[in-house]
PDB file of N, CA and C in Angstrom:
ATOM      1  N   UNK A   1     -43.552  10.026 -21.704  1.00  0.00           N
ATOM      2  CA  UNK A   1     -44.911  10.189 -21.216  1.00  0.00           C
ATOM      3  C   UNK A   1     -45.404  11.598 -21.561  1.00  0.00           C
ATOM      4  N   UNK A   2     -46.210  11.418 -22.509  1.00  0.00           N
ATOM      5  CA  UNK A   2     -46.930  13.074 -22.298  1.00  0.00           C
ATOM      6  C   UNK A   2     -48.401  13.585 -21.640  1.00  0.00           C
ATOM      7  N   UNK A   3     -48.284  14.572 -21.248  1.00  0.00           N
ATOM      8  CA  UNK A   3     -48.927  14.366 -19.976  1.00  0.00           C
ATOM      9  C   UNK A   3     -50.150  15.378 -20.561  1.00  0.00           C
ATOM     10  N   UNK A   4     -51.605  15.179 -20.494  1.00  0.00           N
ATOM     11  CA  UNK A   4     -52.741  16.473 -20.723  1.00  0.00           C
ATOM     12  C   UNK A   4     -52.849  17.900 -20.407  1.00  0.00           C
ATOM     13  N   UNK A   5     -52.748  18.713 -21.060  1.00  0.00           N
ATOM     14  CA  UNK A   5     -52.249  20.251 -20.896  1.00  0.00           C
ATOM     15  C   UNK A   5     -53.628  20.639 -21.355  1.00  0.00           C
ATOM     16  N   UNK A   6     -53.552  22.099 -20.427  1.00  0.00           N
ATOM     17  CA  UNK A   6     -54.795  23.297 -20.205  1.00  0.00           C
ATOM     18  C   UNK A   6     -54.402  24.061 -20.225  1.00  0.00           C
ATOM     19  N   UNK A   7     -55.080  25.581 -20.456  1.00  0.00           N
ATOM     20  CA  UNK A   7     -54.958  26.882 -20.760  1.00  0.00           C
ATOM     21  C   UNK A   7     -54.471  27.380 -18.994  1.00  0.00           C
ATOM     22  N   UNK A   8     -53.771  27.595 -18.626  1.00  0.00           N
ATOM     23  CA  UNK A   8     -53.692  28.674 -17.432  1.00  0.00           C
ATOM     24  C   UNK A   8     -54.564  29.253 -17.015  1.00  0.00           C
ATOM     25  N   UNK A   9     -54.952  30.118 -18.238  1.00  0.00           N
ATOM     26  CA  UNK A   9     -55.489  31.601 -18.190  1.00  0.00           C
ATOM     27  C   UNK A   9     -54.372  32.501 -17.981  1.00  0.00           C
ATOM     28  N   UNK A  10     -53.432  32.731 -17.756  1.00  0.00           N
ATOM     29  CA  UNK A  10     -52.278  33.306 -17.885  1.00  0.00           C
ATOM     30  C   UNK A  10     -51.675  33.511 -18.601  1.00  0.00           C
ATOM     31  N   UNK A  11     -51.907  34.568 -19.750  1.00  0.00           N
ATOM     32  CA  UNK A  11     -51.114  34.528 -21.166  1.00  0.00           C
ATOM     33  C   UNK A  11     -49.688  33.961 -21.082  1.00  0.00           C
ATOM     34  N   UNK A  12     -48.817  34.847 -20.203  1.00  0.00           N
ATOM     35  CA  UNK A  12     -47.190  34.525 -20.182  1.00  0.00           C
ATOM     36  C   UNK A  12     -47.121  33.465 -19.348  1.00  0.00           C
ATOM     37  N   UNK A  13     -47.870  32.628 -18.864  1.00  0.00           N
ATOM     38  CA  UNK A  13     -47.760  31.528 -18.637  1.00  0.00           C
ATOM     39  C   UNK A  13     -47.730  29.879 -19.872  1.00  0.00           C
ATOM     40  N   UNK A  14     -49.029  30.374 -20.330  1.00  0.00           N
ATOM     41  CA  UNK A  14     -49.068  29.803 -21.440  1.00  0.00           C
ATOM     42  C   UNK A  14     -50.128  28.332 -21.094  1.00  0.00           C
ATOM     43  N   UNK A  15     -49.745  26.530 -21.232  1.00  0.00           N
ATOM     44  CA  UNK A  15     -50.365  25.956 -21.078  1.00  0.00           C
ATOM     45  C   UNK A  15     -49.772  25.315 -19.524  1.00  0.00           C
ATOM     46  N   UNK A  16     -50.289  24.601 -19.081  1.00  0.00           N
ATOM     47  CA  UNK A  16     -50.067  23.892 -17.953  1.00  0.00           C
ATOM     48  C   UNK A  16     -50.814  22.271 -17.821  1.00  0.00           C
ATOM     49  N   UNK A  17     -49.843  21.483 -17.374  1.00  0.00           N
ATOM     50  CA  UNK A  17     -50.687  20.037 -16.782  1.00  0.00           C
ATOM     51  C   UNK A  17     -52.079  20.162 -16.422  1.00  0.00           C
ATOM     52  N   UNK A  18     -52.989  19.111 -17.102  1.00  0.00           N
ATOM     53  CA  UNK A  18     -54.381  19.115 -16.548  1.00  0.00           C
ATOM     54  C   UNK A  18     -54.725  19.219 -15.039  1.00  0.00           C
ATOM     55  N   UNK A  19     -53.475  18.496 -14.097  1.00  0.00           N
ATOM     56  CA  UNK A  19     -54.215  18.427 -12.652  1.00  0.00           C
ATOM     57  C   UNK A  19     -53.361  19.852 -12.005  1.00  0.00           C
ATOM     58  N   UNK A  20     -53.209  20.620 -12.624  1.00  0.00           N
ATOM     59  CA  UNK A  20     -52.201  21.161 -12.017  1.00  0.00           C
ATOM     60  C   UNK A  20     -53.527  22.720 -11.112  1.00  0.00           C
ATOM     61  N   UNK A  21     -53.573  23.097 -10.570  1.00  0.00           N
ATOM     62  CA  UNK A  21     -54.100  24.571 -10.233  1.00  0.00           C
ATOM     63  C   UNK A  21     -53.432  26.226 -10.838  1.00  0.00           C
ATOM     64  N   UNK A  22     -53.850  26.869 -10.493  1.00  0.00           N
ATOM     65  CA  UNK A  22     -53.340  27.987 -10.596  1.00  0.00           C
ATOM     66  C   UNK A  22     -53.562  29.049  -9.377  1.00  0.00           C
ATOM     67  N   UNK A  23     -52.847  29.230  -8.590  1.00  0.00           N
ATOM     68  CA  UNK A  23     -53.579  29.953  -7.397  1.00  0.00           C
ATOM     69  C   UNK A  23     -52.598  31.279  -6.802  1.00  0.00           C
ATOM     70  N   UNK A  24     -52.591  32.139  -6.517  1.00  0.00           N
ATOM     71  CA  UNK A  24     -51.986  33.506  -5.630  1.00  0.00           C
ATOM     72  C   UNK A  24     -51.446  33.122  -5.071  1.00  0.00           C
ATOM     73  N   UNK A  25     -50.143  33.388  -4.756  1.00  0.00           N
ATOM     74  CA  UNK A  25     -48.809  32.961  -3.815  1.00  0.00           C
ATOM     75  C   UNK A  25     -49.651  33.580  -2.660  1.00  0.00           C
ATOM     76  N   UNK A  26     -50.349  34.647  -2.656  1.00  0.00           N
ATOM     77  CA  UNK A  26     -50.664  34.775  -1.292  1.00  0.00           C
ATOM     78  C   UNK A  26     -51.650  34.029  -0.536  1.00  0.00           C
ATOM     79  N   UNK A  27     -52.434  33.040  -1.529  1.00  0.00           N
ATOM     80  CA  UNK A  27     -52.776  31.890  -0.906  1.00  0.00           C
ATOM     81  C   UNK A  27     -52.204  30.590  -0.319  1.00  0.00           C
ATOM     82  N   UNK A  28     -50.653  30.526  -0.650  1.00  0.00           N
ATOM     83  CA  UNK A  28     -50.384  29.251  -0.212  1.00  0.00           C
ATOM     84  C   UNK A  28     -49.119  29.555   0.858  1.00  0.00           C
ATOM     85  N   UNK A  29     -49.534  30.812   1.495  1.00  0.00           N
ATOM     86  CA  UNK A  29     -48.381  31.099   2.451  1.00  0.00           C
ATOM     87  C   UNK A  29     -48.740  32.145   3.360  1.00  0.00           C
ATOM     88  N   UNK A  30     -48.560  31.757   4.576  1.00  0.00           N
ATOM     89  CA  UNK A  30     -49.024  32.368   5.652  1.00  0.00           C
ATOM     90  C   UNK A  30     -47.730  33.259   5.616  1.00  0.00           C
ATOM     91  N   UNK A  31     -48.381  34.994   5.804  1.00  0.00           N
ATOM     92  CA  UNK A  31     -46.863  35.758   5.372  1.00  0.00           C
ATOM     93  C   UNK A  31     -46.684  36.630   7.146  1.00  0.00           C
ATOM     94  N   UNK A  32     -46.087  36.516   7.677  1.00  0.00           N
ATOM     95  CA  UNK A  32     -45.762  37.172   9.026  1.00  0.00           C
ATOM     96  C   UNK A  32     -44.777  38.394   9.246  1.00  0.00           C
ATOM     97  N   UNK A  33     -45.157  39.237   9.469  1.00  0.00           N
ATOM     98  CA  UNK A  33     -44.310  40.625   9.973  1.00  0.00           C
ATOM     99  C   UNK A  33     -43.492  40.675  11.095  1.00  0.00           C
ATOM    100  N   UNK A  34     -42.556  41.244  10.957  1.00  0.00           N
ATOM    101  CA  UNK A  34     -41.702  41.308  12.076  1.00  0.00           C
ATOM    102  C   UNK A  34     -40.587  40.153  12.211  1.00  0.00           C
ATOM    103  N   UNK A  35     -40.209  40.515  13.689  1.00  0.00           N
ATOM    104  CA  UNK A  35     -39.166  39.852  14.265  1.00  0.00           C
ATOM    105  C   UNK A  35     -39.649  38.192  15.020  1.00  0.00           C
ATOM    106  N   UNK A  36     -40.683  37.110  14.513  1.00  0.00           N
ATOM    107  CA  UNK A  36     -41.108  36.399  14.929  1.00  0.00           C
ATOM    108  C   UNK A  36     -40.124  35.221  15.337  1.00  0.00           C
ATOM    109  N   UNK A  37     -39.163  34.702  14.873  1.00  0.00           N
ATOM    110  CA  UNK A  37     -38.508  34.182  15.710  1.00  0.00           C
ATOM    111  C   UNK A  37     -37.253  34.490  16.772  1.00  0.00           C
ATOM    112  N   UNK A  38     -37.018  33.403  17.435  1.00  0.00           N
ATOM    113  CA  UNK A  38     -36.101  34.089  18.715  1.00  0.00           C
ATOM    114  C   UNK A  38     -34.472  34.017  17.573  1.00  0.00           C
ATOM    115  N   UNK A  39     -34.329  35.380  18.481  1.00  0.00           N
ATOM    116  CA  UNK A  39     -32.875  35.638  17.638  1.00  0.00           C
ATOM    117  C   UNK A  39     -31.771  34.770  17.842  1.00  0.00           C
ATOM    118  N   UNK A  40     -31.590  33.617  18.587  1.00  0.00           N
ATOM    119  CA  UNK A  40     -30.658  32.544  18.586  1.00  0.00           C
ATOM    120  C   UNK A  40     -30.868  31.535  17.626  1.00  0.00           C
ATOM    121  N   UNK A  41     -32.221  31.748  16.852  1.00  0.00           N
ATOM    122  CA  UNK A  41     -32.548  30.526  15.541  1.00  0.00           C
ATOM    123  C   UNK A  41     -32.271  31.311  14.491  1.00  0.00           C
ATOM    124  N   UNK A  42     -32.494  32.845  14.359  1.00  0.00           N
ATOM    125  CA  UNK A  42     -32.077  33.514  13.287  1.00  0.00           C
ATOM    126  C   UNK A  42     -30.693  33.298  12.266  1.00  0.00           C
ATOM    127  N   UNK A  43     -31.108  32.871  10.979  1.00  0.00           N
ATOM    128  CA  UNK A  43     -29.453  32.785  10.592  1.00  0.00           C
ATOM    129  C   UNK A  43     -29.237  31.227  10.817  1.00  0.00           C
ATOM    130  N   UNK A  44     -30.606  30.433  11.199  1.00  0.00           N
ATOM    131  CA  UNK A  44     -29.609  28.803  11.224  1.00  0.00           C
ATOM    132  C   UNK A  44     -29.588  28.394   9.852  1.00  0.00           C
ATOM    133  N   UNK A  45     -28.941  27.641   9.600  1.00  0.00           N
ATOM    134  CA  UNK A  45     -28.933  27.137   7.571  1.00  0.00           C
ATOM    135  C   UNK A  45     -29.345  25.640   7.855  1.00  0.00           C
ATOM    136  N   UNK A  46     -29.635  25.000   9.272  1.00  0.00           N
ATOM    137  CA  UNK A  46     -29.318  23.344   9.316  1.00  0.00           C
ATOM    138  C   UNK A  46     -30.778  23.462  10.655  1.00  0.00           C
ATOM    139  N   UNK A  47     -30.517  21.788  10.492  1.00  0.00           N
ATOM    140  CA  UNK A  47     -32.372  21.610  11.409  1.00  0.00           C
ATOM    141  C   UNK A  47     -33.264  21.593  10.560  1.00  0.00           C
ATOM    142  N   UNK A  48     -34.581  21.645  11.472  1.00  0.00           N
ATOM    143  CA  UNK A  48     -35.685  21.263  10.701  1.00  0.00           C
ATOM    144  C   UNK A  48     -36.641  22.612  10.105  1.00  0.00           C
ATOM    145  N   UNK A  49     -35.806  23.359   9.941  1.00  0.00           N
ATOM    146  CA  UNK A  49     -36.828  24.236   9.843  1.00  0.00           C
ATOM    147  C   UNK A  49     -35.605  25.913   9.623  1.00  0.00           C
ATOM    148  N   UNK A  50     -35.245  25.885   8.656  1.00  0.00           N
ATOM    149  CA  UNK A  50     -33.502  26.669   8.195  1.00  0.00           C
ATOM    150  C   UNK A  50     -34.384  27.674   8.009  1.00  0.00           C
ATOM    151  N   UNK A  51     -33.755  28.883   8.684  1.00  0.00           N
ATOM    152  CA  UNK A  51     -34.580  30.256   8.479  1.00  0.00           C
ATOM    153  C   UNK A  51     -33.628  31.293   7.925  1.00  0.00           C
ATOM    154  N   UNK A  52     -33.526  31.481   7.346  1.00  0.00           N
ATOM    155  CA  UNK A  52     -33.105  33.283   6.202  1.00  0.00           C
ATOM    156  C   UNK A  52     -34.031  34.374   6.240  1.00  0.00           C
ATOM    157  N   UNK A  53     -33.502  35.316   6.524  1.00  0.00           N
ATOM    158  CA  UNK A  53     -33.878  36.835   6.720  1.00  0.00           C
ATOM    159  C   UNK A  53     -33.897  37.115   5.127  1.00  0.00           C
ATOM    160  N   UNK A  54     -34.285  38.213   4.689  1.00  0.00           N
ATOM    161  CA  UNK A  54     -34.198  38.815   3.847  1.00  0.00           C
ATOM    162  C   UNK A  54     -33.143  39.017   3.349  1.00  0.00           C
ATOM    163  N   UNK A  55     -32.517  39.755   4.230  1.00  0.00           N
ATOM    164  CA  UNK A  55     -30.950  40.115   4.280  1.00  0.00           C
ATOM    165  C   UNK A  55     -29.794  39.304   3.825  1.00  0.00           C
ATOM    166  N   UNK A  56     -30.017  37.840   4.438  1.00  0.00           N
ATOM    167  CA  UNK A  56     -29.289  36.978   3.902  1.00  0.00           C
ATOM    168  C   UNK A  56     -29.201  36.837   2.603  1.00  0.00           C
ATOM    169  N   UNK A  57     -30.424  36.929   1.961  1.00  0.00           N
ATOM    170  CA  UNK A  57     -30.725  36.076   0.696  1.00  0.00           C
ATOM    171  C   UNK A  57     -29.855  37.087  -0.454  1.00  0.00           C
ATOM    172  N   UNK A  58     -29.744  38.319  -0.308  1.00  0.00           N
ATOM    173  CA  UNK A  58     -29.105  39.489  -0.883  1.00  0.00           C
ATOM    174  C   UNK A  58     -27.530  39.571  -0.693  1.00  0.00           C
ATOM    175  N   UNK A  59     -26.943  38.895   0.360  1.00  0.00           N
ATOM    176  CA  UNK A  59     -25.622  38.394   0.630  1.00  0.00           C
ATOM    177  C   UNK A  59     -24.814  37.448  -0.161  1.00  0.00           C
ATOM    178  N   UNK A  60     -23.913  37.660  -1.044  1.00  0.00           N
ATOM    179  CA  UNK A  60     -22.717  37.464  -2.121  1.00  0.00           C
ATOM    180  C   UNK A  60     -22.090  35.826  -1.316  1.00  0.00           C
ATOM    181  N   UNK A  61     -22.686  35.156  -2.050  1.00  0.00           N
ATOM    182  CA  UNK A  61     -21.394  33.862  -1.624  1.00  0.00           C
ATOM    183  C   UNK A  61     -22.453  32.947  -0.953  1.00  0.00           C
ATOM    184  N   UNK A  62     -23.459  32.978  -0.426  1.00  0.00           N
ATOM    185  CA  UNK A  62     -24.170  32.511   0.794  1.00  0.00           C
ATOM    186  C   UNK A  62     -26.107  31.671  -0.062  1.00  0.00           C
TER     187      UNK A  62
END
């Protein structure tokens, strides 16, 4: 299947799918400061909703 391609506008992007958008990560994510959840969910990897710190993500093996 080949699918209809458009310009980005993004040189180093290059072309992209016709239905596709192009939009600012800082539009599609509500970004929050701080310590917002309770520190007993901090660090869960399982459930509905697996939260990683920063910290984690920089951690060897994990």
């Amino acid at each position: 299947m080949t699918r209809k391609m458009k310009d980005s506008g993004i040189e180093w992007i290059g072309e992209i799918p016709e239905d596709w958008e192009v939009k600012k990560v800082k539009y599609m994510f509500r970004i929050v400061n701080g310590n917002g959840f309770p520190e007993n969910l901090q660090g869960e990897k399982e459930g509905d909703y697996p939260f990683y710190k920063n910290s984690d993500i920089n951690k060897l093996g994990q």
